[in-house]
C-alpha atoms as a PDB file:
ATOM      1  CA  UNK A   1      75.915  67.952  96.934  1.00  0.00           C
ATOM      2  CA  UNK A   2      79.414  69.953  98.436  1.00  0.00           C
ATOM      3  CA  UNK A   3      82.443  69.130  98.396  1.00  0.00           C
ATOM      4  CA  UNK A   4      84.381  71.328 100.793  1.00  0.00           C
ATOM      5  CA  UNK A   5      88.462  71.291  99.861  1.00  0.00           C
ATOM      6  CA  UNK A   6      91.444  73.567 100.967  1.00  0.00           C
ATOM      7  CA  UNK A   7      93.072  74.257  98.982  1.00  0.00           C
ATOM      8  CA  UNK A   8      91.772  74.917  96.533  1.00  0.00           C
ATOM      9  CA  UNK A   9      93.065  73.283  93.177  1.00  0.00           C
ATOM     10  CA  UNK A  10      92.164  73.189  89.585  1.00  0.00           C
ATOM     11  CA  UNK A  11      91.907  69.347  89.259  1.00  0.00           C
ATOM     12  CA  UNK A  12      89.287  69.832  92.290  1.00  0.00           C
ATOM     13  CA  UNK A  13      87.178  72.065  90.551  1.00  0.00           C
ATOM     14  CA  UNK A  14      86.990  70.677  87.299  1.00  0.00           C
ATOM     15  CA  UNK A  15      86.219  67.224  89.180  1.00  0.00           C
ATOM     16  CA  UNK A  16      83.517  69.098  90.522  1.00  0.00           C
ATOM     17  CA  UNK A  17      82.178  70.600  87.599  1.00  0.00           C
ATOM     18  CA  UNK A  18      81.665  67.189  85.860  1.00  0.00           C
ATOM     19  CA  UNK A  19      79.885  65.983  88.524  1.00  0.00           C
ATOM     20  CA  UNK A  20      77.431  68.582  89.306  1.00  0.00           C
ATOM     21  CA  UNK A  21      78.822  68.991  92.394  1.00  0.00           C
ATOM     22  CA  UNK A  22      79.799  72.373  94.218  1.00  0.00           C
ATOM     23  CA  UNK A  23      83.555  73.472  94.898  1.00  0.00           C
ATOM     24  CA  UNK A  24      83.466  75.933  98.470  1.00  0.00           C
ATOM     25  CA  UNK A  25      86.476  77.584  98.972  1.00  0.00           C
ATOM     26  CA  UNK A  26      87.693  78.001 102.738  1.00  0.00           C
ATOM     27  CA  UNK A  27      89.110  80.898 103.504  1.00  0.00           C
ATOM     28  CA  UNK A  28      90.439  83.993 105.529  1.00  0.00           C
ATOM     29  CA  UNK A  29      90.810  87.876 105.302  1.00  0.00           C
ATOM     30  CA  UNK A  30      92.606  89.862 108.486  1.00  0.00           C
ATOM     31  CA  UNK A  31      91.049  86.831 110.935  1.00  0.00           C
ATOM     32  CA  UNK A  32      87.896  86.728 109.728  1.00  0.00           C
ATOM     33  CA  UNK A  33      86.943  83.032 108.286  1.00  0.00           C
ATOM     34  CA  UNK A  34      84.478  82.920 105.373  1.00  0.00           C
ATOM     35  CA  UNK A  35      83.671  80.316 102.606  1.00  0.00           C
ATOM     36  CA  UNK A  36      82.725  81.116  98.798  1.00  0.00           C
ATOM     37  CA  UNK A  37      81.078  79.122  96.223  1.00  0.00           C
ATOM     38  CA  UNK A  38      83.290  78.742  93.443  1.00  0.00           C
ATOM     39  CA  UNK A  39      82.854  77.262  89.546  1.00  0.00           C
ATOM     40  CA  UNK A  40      85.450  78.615  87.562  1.00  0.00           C
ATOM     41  CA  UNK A  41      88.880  79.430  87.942  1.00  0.00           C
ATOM     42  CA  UNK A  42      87.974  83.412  87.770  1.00  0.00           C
ATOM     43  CA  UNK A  43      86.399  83.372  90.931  1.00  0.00           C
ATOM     44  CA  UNK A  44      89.241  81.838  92.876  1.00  0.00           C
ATOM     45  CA  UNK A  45      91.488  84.509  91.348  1.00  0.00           C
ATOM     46  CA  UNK A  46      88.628  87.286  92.466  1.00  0.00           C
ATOM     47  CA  UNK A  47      89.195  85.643  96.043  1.00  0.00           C
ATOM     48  CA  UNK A  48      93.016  86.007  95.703  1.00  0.00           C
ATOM     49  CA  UNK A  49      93.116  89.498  94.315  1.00  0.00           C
ATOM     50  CA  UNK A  50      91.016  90.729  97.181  1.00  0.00           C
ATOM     51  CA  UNK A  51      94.709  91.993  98.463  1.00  0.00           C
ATOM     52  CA  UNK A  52      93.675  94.926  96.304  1.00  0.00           C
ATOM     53  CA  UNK A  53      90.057  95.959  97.674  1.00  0.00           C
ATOM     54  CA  UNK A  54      91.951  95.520 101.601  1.00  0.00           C
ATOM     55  CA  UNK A  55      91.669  99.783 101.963  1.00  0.00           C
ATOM     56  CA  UNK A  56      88.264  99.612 101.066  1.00  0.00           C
ATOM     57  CA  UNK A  57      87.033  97.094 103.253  1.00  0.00           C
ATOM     58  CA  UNK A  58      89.093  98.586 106.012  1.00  0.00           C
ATOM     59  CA  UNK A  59      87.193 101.413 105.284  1.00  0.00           C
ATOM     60  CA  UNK A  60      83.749 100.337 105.776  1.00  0.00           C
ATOM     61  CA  UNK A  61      84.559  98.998 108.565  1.00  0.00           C
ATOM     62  CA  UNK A  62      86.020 101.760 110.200  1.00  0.00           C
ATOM     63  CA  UNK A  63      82.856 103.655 109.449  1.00  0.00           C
ATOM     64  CA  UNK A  64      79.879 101.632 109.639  1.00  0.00           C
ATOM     65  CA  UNK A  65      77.546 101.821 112.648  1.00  0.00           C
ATOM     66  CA  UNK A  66      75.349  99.369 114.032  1.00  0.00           C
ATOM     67  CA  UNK A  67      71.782  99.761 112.720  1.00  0.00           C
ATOM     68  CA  UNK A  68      73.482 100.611 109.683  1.00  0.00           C
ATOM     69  CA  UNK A  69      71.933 100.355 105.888  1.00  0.00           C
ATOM     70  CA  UNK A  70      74.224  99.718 103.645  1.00  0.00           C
ATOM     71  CA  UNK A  71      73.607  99.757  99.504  1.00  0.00           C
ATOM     72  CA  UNK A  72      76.537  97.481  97.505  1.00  0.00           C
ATOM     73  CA  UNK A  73      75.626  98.764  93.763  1.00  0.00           C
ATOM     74  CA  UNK A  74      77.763  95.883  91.639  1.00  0.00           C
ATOM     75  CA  UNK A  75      78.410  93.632  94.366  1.00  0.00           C
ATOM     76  CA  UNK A  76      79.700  91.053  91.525  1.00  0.00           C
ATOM     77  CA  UNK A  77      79.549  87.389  93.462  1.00  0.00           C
ATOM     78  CA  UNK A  78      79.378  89.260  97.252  1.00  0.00           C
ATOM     79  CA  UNK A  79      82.906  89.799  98.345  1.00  0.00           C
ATOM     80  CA  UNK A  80      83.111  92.908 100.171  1.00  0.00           C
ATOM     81  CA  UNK A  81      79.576  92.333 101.471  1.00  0.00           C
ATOM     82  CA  UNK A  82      80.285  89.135 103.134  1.00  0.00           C
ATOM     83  CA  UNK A  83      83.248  90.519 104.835  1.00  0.00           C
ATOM     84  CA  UNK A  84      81.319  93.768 105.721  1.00  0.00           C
ATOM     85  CA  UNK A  85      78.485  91.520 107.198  1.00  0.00           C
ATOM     86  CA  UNK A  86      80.831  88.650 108.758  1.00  0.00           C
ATOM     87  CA  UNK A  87      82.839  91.436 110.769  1.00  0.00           C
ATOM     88  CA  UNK A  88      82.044  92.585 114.425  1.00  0.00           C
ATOM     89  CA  UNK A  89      81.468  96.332 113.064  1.00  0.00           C
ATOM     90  CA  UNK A  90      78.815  95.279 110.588  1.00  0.00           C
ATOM     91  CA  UNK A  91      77.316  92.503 112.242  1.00  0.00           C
ATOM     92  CA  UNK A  92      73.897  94.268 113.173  1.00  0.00           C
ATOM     93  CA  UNK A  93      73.995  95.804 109.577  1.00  0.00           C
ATOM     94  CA  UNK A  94      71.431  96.057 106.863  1.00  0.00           C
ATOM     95  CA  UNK A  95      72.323  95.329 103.260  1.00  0.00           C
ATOM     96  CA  UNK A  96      70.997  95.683 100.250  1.00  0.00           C
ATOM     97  CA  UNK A  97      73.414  94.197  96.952  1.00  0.00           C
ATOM     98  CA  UNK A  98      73.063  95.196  93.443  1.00  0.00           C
ATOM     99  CA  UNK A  99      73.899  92.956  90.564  1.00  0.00           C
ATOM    100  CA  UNK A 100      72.412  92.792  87.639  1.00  0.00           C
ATOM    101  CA  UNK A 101      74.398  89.913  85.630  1.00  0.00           C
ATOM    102  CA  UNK A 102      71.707  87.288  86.572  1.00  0.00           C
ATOM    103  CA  UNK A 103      74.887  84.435  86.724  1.00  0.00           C
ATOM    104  CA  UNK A 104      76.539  86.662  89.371  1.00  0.00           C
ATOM    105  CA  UNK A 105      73.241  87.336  91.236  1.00  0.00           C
ATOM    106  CA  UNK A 106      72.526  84.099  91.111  1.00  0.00           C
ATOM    107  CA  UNK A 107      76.364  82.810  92.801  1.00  0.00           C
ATOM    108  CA  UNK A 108      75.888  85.859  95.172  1.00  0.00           C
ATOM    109  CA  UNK A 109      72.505  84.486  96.663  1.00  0.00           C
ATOM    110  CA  UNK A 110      74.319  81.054  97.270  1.00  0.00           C
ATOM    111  CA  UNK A 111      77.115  83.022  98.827  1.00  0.00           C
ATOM    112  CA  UNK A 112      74.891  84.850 101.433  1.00  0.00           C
ATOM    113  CA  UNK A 113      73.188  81.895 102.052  1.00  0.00           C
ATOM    114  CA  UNK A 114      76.775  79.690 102.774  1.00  0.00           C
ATOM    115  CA  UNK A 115      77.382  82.199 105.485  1.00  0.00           C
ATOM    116  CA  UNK A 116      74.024  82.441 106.746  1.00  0.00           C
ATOM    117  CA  UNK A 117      73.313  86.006 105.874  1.00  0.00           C
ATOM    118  CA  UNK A 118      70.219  85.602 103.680  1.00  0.00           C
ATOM    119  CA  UNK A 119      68.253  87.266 106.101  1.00  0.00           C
ATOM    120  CA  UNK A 120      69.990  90.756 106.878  1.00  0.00           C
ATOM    121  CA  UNK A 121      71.862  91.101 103.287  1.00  0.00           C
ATOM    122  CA  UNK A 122      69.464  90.898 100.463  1.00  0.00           C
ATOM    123  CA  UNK A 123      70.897  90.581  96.656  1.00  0.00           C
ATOM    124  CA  UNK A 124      68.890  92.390  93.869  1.00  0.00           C
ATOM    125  CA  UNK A 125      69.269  91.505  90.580  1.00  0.00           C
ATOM    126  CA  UNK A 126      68.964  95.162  89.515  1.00  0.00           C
ATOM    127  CA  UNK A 127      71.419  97.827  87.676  1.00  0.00           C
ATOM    128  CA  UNK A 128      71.148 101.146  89.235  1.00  0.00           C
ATOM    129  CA  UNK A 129      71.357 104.301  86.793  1.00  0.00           C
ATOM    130  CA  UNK A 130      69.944 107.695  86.247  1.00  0.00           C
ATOM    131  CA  UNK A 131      66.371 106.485  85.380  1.00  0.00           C
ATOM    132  CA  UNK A 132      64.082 103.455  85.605  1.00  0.00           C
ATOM    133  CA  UNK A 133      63.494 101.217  83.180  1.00  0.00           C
ATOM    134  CA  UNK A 134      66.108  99.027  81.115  1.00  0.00           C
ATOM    135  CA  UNK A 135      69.896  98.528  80.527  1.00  0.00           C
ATOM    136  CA  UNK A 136      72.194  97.520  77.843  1.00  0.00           C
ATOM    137  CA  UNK A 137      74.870  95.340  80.306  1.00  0.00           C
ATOM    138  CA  UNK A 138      77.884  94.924  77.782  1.00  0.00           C
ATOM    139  CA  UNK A 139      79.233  91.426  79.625  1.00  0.00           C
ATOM    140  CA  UNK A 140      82.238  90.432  79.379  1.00  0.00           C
ATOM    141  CA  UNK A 141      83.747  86.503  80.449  1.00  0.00           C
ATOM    142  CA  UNK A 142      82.145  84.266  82.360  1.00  0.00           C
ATOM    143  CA  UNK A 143      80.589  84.139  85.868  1.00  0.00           C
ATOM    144  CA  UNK A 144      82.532  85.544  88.677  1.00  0.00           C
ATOM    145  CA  UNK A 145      83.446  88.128  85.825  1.00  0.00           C
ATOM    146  CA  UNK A 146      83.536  91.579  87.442  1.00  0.00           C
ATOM    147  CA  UNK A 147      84.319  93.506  84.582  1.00  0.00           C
ATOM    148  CA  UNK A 148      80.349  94.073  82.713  1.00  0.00           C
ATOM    149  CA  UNK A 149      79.499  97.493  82.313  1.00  0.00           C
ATOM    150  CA  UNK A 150      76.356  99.602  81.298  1.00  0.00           C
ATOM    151  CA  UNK A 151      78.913 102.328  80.657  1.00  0.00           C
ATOM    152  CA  UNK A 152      81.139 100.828  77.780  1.00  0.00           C
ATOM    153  CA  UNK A 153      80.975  97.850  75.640  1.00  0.00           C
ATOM    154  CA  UNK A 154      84.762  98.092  75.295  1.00  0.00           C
ATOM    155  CA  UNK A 155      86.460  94.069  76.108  1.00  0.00           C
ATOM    156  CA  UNK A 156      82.459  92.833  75.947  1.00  0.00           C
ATOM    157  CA  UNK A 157      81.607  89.454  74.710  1.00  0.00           C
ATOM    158  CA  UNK A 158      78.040  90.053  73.971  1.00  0.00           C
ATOM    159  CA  UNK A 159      75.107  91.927  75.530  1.00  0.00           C
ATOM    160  CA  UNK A 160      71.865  91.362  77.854  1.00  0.00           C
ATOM    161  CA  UNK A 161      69.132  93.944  78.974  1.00  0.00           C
ATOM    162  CA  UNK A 162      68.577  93.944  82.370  1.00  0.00           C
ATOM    163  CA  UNK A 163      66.458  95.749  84.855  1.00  0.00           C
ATOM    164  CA  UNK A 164      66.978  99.302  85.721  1.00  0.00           C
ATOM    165  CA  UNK A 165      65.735 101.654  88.524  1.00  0.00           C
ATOM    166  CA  UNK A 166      67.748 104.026  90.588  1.00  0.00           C
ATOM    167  CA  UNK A 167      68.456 104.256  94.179  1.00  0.00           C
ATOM    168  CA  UNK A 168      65.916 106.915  95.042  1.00  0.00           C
ATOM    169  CA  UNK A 169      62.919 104.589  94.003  1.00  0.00           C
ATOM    170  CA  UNK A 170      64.334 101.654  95.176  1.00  0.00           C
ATOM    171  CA  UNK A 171      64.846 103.517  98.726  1.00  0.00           C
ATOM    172  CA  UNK A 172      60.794 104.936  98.480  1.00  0.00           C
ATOM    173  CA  UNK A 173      59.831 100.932  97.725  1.00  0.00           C
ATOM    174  CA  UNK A 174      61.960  98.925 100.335  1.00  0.00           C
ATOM    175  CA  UNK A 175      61.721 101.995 102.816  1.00  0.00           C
ATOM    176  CA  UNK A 176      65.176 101.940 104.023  1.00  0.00           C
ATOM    177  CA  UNK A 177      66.916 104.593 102.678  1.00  0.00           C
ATOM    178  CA  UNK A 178      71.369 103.852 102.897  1.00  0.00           C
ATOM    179  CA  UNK A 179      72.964 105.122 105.929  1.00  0.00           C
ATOM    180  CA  UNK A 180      76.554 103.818 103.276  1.00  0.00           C
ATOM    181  CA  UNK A 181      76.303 103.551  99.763  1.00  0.00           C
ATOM    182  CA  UNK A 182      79.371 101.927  97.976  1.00  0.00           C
ATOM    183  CA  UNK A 183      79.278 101.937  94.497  1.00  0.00           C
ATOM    184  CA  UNK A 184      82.017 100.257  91.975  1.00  0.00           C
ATOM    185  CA  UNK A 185      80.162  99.433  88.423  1.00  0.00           C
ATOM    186  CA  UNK A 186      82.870  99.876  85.929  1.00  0.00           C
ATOM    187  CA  UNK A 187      82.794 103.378  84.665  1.00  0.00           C
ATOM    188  CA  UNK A 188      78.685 104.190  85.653  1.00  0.00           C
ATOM    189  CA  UNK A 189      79.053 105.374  88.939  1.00  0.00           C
ATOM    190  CA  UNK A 190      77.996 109.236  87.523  1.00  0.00           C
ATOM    191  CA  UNK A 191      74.699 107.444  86.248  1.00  0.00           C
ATOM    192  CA  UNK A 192      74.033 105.668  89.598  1.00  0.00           C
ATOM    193  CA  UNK A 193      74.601 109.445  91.432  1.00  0.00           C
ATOM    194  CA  UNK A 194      72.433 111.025  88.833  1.00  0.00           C
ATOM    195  CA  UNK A 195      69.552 108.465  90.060  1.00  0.00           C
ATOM    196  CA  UNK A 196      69.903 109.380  94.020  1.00  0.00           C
ATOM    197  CA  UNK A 197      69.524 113.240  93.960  1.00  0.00           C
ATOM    198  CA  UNK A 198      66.344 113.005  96.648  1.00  0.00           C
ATOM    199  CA  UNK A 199      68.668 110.656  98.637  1.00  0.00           C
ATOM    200  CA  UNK A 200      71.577 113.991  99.128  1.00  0.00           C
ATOM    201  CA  UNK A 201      68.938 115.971  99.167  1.00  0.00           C
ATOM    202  CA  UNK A 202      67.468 114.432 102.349  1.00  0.00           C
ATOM    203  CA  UNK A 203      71.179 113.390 103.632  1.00  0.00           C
ATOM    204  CA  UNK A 204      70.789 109.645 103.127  1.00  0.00           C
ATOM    205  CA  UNK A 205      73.153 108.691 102.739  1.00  0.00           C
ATOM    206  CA  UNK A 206      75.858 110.224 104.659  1.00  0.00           C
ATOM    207  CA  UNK A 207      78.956 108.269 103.264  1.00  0.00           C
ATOM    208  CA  UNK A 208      79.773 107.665  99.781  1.00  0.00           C
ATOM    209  CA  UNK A 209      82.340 105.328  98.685  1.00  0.00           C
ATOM    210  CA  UNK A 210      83.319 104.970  94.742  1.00  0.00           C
ATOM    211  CA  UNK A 211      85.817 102.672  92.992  1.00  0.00           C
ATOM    212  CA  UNK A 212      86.587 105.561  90.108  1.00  0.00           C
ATOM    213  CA  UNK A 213      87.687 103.590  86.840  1.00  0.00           C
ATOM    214  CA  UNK A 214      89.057 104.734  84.009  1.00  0.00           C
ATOM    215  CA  UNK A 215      86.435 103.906  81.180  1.00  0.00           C
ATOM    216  CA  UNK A 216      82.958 104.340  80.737  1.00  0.00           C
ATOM    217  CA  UNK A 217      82.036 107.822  82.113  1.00  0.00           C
ATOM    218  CA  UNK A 218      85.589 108.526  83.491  1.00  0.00           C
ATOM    219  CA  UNK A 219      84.765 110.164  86.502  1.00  0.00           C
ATOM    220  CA  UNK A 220      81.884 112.421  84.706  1.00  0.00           C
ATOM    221  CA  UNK A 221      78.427 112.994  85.436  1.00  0.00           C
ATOM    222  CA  UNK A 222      76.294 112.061  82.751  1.00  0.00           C
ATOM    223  CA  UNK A 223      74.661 116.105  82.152  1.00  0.00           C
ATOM    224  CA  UNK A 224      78.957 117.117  82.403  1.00  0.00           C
ATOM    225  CA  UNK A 225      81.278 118.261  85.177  1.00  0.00           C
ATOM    226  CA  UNK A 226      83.650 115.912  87.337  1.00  0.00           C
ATOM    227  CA  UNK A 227      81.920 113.526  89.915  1.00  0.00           C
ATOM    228  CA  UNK A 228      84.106 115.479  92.577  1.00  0.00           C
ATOM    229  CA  UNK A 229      82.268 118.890  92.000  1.00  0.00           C
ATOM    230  CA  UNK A 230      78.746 117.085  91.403  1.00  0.00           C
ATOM    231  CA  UNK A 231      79.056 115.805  94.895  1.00  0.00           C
ATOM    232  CA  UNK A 232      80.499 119.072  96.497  1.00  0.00           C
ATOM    233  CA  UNK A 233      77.679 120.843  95.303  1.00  0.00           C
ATOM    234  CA  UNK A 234      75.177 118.724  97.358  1.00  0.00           C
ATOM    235  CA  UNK A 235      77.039 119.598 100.354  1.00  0.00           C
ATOM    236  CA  UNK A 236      79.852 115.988 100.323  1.00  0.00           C
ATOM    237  CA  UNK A 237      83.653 116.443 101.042  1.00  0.00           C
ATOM    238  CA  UNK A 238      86.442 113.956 100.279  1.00  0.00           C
ATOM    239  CA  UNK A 239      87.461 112.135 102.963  1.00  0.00           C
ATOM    240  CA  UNK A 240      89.656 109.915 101.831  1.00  0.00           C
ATOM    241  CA  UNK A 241      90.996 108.619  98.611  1.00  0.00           C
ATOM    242  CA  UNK A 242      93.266 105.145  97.693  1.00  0.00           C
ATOM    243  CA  UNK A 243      94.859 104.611  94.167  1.00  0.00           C
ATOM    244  CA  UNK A 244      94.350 100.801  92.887  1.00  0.00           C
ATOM    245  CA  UNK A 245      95.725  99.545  89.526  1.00  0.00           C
ATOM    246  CA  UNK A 246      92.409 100.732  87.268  1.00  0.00           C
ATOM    247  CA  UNK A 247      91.817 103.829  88.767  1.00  0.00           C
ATOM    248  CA  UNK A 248      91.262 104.741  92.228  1.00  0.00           C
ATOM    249  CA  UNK A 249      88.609 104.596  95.510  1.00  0.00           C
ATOM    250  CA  UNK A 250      87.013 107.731  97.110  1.00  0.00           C
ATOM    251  CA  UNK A 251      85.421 107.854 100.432  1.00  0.00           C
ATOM    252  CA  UNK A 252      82.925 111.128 100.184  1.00  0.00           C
ATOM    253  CA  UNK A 253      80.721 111.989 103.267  1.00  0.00           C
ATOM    254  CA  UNK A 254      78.428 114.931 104.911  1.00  0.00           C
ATOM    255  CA  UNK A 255      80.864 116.976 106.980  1.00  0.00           C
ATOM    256  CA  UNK A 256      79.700 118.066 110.597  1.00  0.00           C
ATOM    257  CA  UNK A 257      77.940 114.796 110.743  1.00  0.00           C
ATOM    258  CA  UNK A 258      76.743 112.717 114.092  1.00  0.00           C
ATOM    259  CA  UNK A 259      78.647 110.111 112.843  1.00  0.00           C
ATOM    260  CA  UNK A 260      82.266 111.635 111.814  1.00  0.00           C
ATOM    261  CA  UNK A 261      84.936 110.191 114.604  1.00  0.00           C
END
């Protein structure tokens, strides 16, 4: 059973809880209406900080074309891939989400499916690295929690091993190789590069953006040298950057390309 409320409070929620029932949260970024599952107070302050991912959304909207494939690696509980998906330039896109702390994956399914995206945005409960196999994820807090890393155990409350592959087998399995790749998974995005050198190779995909953060790998590849020069030596130029309080995002892409405005 749902209970749909707005606004949301914490009396509301915790009602909920005891009950068994689900909160839904109703509510609105730049016009666009959405609704999230919610079941701890985290998650309503993930909804309320996404003031601070507004560059980045605007940003993938600005560039993504319909027929796009887009790849979220650490997608958290779906936020930026519900308003990608929801919005008039992403509405004939294809997504594929990443998360691999199975509470999260699990809340991000029920989010797709509130909206009715199941069908064109499909979560994963995967980490994406340099190699295929298994992960240490160092998690820290409770669901909602954006903050686990396979990059640092710093701020953890414990540890799970979850599934690992990297993007250029998971493109070779599903067949649909990322037209966007955004990537924000708390101080691993070098590892997550490392693991889609076919997909530069190729040029798939031809827009890159990172949320840099300032742990983990800090902005390092894992054989050495700055992400910056790693990408500029398969050919990607920066585009655009935005600073944010942990660090900052990058927008990399192919210059010359078909789809440059």
């Amino acid at each position: 059973m749902r209970t749909y409320i707005s606004p949301m409070r914490s009396l509301h929620l915790l009602f909920n809880r005891v009950r068994g029932r689900d909160t839904i949260l109703e509510l609105e970024f730049q016009g666009q209406a959405f609704r999230l599952i919610v079941t701890a107070h985290r998650e309503v302050r993930r909804a309320r900080e996404l003031v601070h991912e507004t560059a980045l959304i605007e940003r993938i909207r600005e560039i993504i074309r319909p027929g796009d494939t887009l790849y979220d690696v650490g997608a958290n509980i779906g936020l930026i891939s519900l308003l990608t998906a929801l919005h008039p330039s992403g509405a004939s896109a294809r997504m594929h989400c990443f998360e691999p702390e199975p509470r999260n994956c699990a809340h991000l399914r029920r989010n797709l499916e509130l909206n009715g995206l199941s069908e064109r945005v499909q979560a994963h409960a995967l980490a994406l690295g340099a190699e295929k196999g298994e992960a240490v994820l160092h998690v820290r807090g409770a669901e909602g929690e954006g903050r686990h890393s396979i990059a640092t155990a710093r701020g953890s409350s414990g540890s799970i091993r979850v599934p690992l592959t990297t993007a250029d087998e998971f493109a070779h399995a599903v067949g649909e190789p990322p037209d966007i790749v955004k990537i924000d998974v708390e101080g691993a995005e070098g590892q997550v590069l490392s693991g889609m050198r076919n997909l530069l190779r190729s040029g798939k995909p031809q827009e890159l953006l990172l949320e840099i953060h300032s742990k983990g790998d800090s902005d390092r590849m894992p054989e050495g040298g700055t992400i910056d020069d790693w990408l500029g030596s398969h050919g990607y130029v920066l585009a655009w950057r935005h600073g944010r309080r942990s660090g900052e995002h990058r927008h990399y892409r192919l210059p010359n390309s078909s789809r440059e405005s």
